[in-house]
N, C-alpha and C. Protein backbone atom coordinates (compact mmCIF):
# COMPACT_ATOMS: atom_id res chain seq x y z
N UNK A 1 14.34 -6.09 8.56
CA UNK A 1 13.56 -5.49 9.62
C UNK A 1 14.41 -5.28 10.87
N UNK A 2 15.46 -6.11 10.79
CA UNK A 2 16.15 -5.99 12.11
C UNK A 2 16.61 -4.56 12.61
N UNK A 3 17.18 -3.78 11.74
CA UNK A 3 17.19 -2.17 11.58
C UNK A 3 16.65 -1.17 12.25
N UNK A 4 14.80 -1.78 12.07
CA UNK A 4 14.14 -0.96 12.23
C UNK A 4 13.55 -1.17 13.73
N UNK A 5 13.53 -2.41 13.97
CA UNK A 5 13.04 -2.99 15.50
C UNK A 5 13.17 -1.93 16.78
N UNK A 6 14.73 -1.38 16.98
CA UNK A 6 15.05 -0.45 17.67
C UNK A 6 14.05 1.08 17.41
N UNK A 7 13.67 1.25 16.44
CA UNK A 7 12.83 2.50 16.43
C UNK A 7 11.29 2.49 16.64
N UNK A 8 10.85 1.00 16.47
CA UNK A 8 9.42 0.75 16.42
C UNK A 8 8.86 0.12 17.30
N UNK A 9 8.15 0.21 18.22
CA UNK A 9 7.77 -0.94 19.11
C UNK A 9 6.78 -2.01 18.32
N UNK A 10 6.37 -1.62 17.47
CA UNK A 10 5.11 -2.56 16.43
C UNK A 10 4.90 -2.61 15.19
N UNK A 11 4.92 -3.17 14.08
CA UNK A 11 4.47 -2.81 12.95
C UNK A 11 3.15 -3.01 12.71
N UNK A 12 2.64 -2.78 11.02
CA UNK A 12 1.09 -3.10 10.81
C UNK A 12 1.57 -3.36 9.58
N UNK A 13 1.26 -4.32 8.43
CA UNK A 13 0.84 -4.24 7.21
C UNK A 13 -0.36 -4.25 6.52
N UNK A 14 -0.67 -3.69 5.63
CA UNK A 14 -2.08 -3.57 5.11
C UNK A 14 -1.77 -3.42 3.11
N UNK A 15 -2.41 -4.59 3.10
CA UNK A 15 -1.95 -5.21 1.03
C UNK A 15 -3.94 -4.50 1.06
N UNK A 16 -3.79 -3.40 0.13
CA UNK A 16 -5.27 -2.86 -0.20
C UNK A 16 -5.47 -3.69 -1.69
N UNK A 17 -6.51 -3.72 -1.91
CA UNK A 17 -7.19 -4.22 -2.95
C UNK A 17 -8.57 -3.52 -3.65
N UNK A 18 -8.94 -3.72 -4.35
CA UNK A 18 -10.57 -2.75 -4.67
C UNK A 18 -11.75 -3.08 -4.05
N UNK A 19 -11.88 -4.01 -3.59
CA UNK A 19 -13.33 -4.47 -2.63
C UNK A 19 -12.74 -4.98 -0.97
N UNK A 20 -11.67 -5.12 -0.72
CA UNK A 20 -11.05 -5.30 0.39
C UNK A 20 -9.75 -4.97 0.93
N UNK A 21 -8.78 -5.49 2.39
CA UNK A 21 -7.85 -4.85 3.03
C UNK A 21 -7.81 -5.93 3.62
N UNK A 22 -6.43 -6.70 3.67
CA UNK A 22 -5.58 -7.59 4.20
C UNK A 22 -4.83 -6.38 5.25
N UNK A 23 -4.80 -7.24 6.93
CA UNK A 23 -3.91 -6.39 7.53
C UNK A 23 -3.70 -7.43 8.70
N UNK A 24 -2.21 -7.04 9.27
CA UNK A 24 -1.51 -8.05 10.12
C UNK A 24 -1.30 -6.87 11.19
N UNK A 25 -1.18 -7.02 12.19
CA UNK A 25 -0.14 -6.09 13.17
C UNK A 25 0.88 -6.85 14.46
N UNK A 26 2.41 -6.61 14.39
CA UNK A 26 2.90 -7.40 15.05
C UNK A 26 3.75 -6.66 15.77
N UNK A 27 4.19 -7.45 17.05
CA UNK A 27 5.52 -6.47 18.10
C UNK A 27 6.61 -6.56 17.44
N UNK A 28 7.24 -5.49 17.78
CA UNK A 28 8.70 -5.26 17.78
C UNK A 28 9.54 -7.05 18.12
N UNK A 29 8.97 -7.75 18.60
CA UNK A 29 9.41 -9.13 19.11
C UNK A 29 8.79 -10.59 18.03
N UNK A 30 8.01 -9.32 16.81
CA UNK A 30 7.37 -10.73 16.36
C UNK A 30 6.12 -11.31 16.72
N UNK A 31 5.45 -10.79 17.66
CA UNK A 31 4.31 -11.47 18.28
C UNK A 31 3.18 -10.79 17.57
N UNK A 32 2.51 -11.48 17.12
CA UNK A 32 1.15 -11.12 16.23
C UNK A 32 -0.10 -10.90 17.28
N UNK A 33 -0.08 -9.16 17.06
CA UNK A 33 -1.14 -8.62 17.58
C UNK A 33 -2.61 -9.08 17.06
N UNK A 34 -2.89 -8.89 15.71
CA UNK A 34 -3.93 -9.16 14.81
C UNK A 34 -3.79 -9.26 13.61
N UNK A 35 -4.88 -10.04 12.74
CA UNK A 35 -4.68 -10.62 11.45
C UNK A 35 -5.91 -10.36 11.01
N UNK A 36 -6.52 -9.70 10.26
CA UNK A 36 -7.80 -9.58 9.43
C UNK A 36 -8.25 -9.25 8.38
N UNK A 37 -9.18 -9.18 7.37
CA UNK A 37 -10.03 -8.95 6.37
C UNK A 37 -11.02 -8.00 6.20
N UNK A 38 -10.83 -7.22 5.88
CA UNK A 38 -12.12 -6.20 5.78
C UNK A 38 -12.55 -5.13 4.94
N UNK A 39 -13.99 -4.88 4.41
CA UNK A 39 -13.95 -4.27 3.48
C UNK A 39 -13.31 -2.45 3.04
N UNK A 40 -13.75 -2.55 2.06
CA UNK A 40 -12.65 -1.24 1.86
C UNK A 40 -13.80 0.00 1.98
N UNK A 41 -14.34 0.31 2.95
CA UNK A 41 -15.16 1.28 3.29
C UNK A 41 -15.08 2.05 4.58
N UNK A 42 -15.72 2.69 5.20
CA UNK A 42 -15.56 3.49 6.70
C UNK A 42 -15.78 2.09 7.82
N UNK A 43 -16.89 1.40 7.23
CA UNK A 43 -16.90 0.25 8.17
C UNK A 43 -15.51 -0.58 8.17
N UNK A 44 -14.93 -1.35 7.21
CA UNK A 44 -13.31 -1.90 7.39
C UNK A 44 -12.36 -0.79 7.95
N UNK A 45 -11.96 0.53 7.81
CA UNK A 45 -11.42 1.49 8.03
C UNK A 45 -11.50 1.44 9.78
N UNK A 46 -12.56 1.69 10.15
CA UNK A 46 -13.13 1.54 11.81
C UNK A 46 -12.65 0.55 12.76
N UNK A 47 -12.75 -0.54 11.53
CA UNK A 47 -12.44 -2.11 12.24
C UNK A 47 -10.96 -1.50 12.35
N UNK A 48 -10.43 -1.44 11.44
CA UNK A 48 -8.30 -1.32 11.63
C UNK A 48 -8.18 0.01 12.77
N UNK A 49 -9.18 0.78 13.04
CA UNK A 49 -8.92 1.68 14.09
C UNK A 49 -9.09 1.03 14.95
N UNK A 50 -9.99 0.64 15.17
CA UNK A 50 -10.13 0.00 16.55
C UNK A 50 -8.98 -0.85 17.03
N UNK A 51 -8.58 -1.95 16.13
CA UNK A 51 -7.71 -2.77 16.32
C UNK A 51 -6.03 -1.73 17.01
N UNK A 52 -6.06 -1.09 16.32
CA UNK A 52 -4.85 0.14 16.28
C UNK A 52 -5.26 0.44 17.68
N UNK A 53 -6.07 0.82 18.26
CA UNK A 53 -6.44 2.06 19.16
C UNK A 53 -6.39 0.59 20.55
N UNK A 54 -6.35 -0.42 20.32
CA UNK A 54 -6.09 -1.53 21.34
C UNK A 54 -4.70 -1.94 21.59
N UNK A 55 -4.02 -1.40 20.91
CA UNK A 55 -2.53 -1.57 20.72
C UNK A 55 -1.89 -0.92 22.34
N UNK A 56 -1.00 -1.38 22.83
CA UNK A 56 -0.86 -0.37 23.87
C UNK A 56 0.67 -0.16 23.60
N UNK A 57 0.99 0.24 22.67
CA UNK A 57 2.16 0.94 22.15
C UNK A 57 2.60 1.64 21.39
N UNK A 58 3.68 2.41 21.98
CA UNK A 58 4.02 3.96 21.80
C UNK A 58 3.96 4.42 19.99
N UNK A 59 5.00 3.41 19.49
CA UNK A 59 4.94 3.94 18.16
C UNK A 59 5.07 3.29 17.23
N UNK A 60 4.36 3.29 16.18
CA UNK A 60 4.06 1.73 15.10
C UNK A 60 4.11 2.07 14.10
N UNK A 61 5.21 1.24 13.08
CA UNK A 61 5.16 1.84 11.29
C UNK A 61 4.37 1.33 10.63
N UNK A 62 3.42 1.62 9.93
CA UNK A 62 2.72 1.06 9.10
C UNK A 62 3.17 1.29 7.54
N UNK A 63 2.97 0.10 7.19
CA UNK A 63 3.33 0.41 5.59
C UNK A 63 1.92 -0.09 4.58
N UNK A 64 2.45 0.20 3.89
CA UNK A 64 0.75 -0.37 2.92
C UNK A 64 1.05 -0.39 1.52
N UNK A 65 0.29 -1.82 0.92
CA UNK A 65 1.16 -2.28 -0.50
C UNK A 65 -0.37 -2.17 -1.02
N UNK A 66 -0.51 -1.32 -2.65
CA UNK A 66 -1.80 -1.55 -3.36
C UNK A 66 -1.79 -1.51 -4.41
N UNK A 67 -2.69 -2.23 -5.19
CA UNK A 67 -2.86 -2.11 -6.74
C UNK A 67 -3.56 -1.19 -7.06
N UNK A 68 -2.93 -0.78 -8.35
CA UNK A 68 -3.40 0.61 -9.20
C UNK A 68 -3.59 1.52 -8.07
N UNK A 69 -5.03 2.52 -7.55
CA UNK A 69 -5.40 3.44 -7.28
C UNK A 69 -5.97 3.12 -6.18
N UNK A 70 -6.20 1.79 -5.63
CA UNK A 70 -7.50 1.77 -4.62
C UNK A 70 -6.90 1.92 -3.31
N UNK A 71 -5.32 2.29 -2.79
CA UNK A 71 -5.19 3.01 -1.69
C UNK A 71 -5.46 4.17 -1.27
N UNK A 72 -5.98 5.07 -2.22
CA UNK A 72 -6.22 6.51 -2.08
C UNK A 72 -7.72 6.87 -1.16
N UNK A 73 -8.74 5.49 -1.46
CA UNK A 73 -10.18 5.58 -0.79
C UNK A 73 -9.46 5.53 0.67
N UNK A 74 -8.81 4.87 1.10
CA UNK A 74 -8.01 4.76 2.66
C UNK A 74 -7.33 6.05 3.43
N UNK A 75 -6.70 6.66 2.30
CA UNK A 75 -6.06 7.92 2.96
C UNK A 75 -6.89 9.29 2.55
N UNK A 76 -8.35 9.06 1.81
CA UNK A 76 -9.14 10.08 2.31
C UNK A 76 -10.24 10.18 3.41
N UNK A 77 -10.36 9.06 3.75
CA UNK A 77 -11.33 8.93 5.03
C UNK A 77 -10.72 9.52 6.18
N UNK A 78 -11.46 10.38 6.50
CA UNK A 78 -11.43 11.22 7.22
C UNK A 78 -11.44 9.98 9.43
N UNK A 79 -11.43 9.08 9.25
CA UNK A 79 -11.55 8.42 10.12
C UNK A 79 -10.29 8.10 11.14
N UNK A 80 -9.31 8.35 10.82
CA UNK A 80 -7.87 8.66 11.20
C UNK A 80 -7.52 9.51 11.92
């Protein structure tokens, strides 16, 4: 990660699953913004916006790890 620090002020991870969404978000320094659980619908989707949209920085990589197919319900919601 050290690499990438200089280009990112924040990361996010998000491990999807079929009934839920593990997600962390941390500074460029390591400091853990947020840590949560939530389901895999518009309501969990909302929650990680919100959390995102409290962030007060410029530019954040998100990556996202999932089994089989169930990341695809995430990147069609139109909630983004």
């Amino acid at each position: 990660m050290s690499g990438l620090k200089g280009s990112f002020d924040g990361f996010v991870g998000i491990d999807v699953s079929k009934d839920k969404f593990d997600t962390c978000g941390i500074t460029g320094d390591e400091a853990k913004l947020f840590q949560f659980s939530a389901t895999m619908d518009r309501k969990g989707f909302e929650k990680l916006k919100g959390h995102l949209a409290a962030v007060s920085i410029s530019s954040v990589l998100i990556g996202m790890e999932s089994t089989a197919s169930y990341h695809v319900q995430s990147l069609l919601l139109p909630c983004f």
